[in-house]
Protein backbone atom coordinates (compact mmCIF):
# COMPACT_ATOMS: atom_id res chain seq x y z
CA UNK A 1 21.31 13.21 12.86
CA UNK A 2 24.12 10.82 12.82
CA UNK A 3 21.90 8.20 12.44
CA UNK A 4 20.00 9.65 9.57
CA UNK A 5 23.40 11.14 7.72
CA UNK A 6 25.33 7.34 8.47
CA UNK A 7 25.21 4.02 6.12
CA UNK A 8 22.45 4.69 3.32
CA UNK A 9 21.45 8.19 1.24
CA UNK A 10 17.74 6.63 0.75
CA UNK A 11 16.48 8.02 4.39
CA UNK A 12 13.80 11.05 4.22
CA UNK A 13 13.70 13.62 6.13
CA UNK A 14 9.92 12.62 7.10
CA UNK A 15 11.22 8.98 8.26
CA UNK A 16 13.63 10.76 10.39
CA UNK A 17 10.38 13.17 11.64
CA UNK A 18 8.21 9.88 11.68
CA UNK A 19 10.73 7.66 14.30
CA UNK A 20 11.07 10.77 16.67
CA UNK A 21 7.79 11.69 16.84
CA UNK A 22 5.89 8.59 16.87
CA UNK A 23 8.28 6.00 18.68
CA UNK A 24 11.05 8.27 20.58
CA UNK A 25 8.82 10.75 21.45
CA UNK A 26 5.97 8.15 22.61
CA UNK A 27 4.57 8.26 26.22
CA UNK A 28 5.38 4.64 25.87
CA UNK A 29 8.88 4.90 24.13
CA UNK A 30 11.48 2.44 26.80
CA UNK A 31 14.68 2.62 25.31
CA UNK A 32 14.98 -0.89 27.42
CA UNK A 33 12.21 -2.32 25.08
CA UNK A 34 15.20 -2.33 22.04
CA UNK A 35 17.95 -4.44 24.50
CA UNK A 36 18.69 -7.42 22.45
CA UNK A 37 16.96 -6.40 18.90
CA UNK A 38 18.24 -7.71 15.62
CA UNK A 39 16.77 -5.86 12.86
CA UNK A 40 16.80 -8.75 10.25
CA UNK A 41 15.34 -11.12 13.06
CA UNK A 42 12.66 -9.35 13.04
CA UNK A 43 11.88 -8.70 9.43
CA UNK A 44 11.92 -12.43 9.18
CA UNK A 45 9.34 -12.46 12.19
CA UNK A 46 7.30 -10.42 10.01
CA UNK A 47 7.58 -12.20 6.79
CA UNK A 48 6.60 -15.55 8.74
CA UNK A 49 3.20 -14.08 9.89
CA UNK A 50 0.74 -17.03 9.03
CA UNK A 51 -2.12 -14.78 10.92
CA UNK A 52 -4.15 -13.06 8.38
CA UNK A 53 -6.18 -10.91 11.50
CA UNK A 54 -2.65 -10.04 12.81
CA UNK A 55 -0.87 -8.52 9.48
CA UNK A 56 -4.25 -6.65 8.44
CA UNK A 57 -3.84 -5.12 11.84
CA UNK A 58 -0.83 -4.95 11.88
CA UNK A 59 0.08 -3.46 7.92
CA UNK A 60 -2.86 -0.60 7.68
CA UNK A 61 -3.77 1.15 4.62
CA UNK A 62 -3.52 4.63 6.48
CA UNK A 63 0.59 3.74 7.02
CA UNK A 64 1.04 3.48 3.36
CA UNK A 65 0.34 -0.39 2.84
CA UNK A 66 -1.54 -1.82 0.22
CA UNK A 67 -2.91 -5.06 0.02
CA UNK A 68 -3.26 -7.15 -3.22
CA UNK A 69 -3.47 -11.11 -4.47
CA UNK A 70 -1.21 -11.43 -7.71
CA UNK A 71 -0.77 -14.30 -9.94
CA UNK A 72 2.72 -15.46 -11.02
CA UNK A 73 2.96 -16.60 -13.44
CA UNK A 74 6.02 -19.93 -13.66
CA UNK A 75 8.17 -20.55 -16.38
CA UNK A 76 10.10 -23.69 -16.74
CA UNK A 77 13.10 -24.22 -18.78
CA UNK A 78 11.96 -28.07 -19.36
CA UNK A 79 8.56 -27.35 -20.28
CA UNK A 80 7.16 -26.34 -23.35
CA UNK A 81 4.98 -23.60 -23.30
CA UNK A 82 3.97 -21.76 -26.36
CA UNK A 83 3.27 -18.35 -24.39
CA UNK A 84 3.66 -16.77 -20.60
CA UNK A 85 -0.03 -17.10 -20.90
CA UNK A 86 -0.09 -20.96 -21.28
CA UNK A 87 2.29 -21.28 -18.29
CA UNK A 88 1.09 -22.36 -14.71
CA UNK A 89 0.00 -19.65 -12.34
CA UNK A 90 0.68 -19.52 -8.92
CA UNK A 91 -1.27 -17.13 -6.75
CA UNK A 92 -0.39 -15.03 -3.74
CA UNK A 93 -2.87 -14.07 -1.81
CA UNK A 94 -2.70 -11.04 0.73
CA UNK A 95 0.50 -9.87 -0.77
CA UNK A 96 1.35 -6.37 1.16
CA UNK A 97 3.59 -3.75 -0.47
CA UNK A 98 4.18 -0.41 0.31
């Protein structure tokens, strides 16, 4: 509870539910498996994930993710563009968002 009640207000009470019972409560829960971990190492681990097999595995629809392809579109300063619509597009492909 310290854990939930410390740092941010934007924990839920089912996240709190969630990490017990799924990782602390596991059969395979090792608290020696967490020696040495760096949150934001590992959330850029995740953002690097070339593997498109691996992060379809890996971010599952039945955990809340969604996966979409979105076009962006880029605005220049320099340029010209009569509309947002004229501008060049770039395109993301297997953006994931929960």
């Amino acid at each position: 509870m310290d854990w939930f009640y410390s740092e941010s207000n934007a924990k839920t009470l089912v996240e709190l539910d969630r990490l017990v019972k799924t990782v602390i409560l596991d059969k395979d829960f090792d608290p020696e498996h967490l020696a040495g971990f760096n949150a934001t190492r590992e959330a850029q681990r995740l953002d690097g994930i070339q593997d498109t097999e691996l992060a379809e595995m890996m971010f599952q629809g039945n955990d809340g993710w969604n996966q979409v392809s979105i076009e962006i579109s880029v605005l220049f300063e320099c340029a010209l563009n009569k509309s947002k619509s004229e501008a060049p597009k770039f395109k993301v492909e297997s953006l994931y968002y929960r």
